[in-house]
Each structure stands twice: as structure tokens, then as C-alpha cells.
N, C-alpha and C. Protein backbone atom coordinates (compact mmCIF):
# COMPACT_ATOMS: atom_id res chain seq x y z
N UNK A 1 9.37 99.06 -6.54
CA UNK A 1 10.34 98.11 -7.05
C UNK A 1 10.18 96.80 -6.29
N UNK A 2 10.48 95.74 -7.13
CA UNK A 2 10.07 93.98 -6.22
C UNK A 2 11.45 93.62 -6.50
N UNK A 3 11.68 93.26 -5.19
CA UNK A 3 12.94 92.39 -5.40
C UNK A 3 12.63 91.10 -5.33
N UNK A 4 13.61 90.24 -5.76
CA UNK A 4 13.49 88.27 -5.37
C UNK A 4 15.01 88.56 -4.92
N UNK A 5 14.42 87.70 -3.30
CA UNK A 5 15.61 87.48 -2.46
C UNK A 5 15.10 86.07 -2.49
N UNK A 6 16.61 85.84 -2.79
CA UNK A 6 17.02 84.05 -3.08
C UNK A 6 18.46 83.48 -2.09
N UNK A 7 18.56 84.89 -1.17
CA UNK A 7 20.04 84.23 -0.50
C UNK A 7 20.09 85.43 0.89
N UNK A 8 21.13 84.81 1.32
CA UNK A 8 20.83 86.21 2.71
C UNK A 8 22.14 87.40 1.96
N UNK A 9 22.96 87.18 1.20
CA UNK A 9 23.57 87.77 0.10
C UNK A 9 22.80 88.95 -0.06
N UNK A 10 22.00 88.27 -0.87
CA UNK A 10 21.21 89.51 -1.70
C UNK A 10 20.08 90.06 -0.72
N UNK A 11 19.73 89.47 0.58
CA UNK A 11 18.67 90.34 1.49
C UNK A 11 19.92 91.45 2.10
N UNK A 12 20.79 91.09 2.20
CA UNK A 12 21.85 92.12 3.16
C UNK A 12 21.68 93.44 2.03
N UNK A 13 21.86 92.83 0.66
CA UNK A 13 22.48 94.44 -0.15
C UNK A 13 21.14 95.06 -0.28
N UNK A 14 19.85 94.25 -0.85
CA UNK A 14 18.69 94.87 -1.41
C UNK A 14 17.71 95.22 -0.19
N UNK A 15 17.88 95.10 1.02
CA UNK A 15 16.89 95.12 1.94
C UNK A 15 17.39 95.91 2.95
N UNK A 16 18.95 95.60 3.17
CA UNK A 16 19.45 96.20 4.77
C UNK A 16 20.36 97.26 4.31
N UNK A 17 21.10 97.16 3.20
CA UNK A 17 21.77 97.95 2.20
C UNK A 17 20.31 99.04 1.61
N UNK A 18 19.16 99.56 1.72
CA UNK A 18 18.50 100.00 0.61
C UNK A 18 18.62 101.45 1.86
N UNK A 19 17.96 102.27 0.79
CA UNK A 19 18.21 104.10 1.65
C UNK A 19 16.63 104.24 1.99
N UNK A 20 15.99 104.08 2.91
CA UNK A 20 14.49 104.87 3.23
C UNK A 20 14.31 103.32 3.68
N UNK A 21 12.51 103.15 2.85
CA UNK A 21 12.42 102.10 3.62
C UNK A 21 11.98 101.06 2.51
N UNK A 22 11.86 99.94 2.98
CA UNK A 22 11.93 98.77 1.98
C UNK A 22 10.72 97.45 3.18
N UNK A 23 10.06 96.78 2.66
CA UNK A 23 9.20 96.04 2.98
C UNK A 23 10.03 94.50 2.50
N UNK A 24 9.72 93.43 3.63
CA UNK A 24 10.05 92.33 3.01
C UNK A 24 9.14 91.12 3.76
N UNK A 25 8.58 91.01 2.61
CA UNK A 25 7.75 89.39 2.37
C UNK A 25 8.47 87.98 2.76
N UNK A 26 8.44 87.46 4.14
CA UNK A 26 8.61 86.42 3.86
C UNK A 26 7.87 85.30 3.80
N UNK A 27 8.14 84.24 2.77
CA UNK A 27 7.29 83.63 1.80
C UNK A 27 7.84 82.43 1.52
N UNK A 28 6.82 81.18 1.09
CA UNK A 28 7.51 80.27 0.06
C UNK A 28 6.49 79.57 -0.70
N UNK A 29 6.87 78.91 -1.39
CA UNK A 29 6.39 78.72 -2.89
C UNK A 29 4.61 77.72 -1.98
N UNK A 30 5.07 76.70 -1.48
CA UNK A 30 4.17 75.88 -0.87
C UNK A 30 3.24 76.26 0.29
N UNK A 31 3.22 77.53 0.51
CA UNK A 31 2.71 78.33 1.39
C UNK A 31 1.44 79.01 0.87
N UNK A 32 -0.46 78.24 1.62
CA UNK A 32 -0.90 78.74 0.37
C UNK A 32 -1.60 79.85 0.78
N UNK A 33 -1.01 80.51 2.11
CA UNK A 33 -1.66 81.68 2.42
C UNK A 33 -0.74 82.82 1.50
N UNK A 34 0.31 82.13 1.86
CA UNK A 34 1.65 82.99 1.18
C UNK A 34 0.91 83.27 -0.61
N UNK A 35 0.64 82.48 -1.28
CA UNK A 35 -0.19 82.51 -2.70
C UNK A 35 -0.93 83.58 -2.30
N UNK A 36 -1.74 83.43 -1.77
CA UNK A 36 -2.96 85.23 -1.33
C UNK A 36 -2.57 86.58 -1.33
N UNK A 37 -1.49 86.40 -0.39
CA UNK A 37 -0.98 87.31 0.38
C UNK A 37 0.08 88.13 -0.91
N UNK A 38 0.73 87.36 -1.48
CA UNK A 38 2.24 88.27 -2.36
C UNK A 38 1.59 88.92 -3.70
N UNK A 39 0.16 88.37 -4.13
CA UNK A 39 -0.68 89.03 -4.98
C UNK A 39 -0.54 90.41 -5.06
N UNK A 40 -1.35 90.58 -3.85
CA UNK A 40 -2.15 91.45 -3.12
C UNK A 40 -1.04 92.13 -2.77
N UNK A 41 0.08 92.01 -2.20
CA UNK A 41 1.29 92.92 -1.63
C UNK A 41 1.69 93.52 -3.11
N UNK A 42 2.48 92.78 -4.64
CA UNK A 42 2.63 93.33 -5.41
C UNK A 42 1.60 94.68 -6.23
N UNK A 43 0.19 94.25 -6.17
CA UNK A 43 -0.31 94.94 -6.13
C UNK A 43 -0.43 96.09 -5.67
N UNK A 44 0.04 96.13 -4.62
CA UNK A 44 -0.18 97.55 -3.67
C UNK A 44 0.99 97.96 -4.21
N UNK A 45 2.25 97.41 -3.93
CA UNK A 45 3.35 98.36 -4.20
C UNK A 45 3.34 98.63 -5.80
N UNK A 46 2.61 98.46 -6.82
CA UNK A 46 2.21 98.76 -8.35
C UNK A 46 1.37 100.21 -8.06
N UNK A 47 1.03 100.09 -7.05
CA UNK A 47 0.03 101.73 -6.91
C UNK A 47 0.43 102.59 -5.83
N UNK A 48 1.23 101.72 -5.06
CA UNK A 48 2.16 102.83 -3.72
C UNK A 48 3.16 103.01 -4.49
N UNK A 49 3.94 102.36 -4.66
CA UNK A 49 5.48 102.23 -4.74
C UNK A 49 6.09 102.25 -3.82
N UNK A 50 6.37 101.25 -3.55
CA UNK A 50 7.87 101.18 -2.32
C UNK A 50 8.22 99.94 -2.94
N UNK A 51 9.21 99.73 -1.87
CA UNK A 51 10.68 98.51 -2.47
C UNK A 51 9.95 97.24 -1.38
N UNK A 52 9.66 96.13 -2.62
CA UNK A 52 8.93 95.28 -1.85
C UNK A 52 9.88 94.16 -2.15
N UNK A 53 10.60 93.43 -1.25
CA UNK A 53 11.86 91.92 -1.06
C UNK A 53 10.65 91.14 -0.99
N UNK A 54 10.73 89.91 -2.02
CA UNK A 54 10.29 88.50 -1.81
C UNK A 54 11.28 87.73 -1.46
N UNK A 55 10.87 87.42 0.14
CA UNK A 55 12.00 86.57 0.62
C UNK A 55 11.48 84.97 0.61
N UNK A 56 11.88 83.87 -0.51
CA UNK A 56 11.81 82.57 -0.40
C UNK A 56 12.82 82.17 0.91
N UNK A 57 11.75 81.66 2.06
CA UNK A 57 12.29 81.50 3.14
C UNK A 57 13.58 80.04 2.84
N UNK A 58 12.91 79.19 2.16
CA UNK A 58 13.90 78.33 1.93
C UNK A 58 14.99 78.47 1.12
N UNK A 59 14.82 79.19 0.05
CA UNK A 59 16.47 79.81 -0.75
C UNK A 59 17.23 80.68 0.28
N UNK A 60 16.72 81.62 1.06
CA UNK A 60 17.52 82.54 1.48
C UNK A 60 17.76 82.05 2.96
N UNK A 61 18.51 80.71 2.95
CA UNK A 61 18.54 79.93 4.36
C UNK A 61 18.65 81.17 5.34
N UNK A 62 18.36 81.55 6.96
CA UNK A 62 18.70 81.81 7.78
C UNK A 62 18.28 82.91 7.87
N UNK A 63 17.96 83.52 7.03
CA UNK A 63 17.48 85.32 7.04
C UNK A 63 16.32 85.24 7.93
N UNK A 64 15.10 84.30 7.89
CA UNK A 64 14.40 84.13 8.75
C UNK A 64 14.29 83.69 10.16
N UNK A 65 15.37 83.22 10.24
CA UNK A 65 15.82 82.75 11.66
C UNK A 65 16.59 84.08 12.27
N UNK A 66 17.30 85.31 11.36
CA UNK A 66 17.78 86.60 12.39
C UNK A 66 16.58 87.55 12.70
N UNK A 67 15.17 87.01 12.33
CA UNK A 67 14.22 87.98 12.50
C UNK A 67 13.25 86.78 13.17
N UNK A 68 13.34 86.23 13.54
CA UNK A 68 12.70 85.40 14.12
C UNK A 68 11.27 85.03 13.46
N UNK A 69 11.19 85.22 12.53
CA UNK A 69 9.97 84.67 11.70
C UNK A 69 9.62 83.19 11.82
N UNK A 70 8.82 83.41 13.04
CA UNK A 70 8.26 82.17 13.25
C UNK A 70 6.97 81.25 11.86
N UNK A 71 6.17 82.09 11.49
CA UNK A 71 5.17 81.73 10.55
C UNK A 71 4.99 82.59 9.15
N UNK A 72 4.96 81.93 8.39
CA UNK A 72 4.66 83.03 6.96
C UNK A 72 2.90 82.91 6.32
N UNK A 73 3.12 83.57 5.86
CA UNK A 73 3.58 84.92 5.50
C UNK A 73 3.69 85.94 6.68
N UNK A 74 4.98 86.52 6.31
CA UNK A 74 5.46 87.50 7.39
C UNK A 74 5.70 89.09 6.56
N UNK A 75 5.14 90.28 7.19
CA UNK A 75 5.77 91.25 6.50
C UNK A 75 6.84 92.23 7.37
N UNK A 76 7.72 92.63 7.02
CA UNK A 76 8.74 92.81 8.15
C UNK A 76 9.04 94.20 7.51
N UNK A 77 9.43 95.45 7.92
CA UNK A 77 9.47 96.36 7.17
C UNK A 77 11.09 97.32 7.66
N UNK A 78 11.96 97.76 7.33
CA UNK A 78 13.08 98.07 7.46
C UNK A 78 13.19 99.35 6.96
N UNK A 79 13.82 99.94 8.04
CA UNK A 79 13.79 101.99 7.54
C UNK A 79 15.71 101.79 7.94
N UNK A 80 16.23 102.41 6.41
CA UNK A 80 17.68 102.49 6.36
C UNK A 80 18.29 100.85 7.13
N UNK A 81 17.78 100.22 6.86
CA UNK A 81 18.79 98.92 7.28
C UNK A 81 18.40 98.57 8.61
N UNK A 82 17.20 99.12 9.54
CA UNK A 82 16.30 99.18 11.00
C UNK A 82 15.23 97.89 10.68
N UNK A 83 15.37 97.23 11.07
CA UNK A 83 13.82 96.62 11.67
C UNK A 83 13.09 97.56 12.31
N UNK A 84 11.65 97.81 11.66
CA UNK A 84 10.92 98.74 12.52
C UNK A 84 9.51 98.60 12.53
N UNK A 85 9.19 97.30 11.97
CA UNK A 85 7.65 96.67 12.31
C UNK A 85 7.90 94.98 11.46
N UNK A 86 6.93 94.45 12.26
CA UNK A 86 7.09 93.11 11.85
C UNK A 86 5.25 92.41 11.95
N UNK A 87 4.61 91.83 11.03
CA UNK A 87 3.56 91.33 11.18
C UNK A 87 3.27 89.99 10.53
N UNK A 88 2.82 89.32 11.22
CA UNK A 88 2.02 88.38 10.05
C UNK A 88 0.75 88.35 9.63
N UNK A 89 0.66 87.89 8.36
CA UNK A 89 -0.13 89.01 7.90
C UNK A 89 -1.02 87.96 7.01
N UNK A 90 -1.14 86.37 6.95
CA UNK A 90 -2.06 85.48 6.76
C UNK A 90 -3.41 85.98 6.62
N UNK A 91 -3.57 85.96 7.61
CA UNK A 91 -5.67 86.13 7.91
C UNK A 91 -6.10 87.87 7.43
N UNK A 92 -5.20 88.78 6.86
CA UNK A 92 -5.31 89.97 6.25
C UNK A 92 -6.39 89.97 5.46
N UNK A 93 -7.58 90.61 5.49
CA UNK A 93 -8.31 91.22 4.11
C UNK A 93 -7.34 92.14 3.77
N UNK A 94 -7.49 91.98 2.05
CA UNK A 94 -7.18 93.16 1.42
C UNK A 94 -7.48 94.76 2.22
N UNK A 95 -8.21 95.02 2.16
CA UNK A 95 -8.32 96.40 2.97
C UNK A 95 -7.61 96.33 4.01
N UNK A 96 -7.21 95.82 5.05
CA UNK A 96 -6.68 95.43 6.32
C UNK A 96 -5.54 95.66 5.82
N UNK A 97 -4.65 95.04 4.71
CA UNK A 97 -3.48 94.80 4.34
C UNK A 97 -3.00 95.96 3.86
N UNK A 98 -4.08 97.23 3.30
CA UNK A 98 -3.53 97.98 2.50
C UNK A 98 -3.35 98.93 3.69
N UNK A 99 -4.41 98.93 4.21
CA UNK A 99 -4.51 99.98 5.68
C UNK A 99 -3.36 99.80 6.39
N UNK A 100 -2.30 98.87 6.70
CA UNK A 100 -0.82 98.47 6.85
C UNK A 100 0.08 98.90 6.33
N UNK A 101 0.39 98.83 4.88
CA UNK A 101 1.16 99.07 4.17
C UNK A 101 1.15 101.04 3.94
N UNK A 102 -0.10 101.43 4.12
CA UNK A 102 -0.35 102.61 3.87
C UNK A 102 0.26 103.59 5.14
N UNK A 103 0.27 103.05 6.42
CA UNK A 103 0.24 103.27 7.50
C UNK A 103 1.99 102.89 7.62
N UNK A 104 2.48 101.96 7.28
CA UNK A 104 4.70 102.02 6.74
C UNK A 104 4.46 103.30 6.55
N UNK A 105 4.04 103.29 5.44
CA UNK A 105 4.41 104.47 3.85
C UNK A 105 4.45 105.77 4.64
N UNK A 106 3.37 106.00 5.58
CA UNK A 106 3.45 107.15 6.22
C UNK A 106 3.98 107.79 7.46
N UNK A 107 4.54 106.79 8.10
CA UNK A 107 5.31 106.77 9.23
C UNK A 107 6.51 107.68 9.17
């Protein structure tokens, strides 16, 4: 499932509110690693499935500032409402990226 987080509103219910675990992208439109990167993430979760948040760092003022997301693309991953890995994830090959996401999934 992809969410669009557009507010810290909707990151609280769909991200910190979700049951297991949930992945969240943070991202913005002018970001052109961020362009590479949310492809390639939807993709994976189309053949994993997990709950993937697109967080537009600039709609969802401040959400990035309680996780300290210094640079995006950031992938931040949350078990029951936990912060429990955080990466950035720019300079990722695909394989690299999936080998990540695969490696959440199985934790």
C-alpha cells in the first residue's frame, strides 16, 4: 500500500498509527535524486508489499525535523509506531536498495 503524506496529520495516523511495519520516504518534488529513488521504492513495494508513506518534506512541515532528516531522499522505517532504521538512500543501486528493503521485510 503507498500512502501520500501531505501533513504531519496524516504521517501520525498512516505511519505511527499503522500495525507492523510501514516504510517512509522522505522526499520532494525538486529533489532529483528523490525522482530515482521513489520509482524504484514503489516498485519494490508492487512486488514486496509493505506500506510505503511518501513524505513531501515540504507539505508535511516538521515531520522531518522530529526525525532529524537531515538530507533526502531518506528512508526511515517504523515497526508499530517505533523508529527502527533510518537511511539515506541517494547513491542506492537498485539492487542495493532492494537488498534494504528486503532485509526491513525480514527483520
Amino acid at each position: 500500500m503507498i500512502v501520500e503524506i501531505n501533513s504531519a496529520a496524516v504521517f501520525d495516523e498512516q505511519v505511527l498509527g499503522a500495525d507492523g511495519l510501514a516504510a517512509a520516504l522522505f522526499t520532494a518534488p525538486w529533489c532529483p535524486y528523490c525522482r530515482v529513488q521513489e520509482p524504484r521504492l514503489k516498485e519494490l513495494e508492487g512486488r514486496l508489499r509493505f506500506t510505503l508513506a511518501i513524505v513531501d518534506v515540504d507539505k508535511a512541515a516538521g515531520v522531518d525535523d522530529r526525525y532529524n532528516v537531515q538530507t533526502i531522499p531518506s528512508l526511515l522505517w517504523f515497526k508499530d509506531g517505533q523508529l527502527v532504521s533510518q537511511e539515506m538512500i541517494a547513491y542506492l543501486q537498485p539492487h542495493e536498495l532492494e537488498k534494504l528493503v528486503k532485509a526491513q521485510l525480514s527483520a
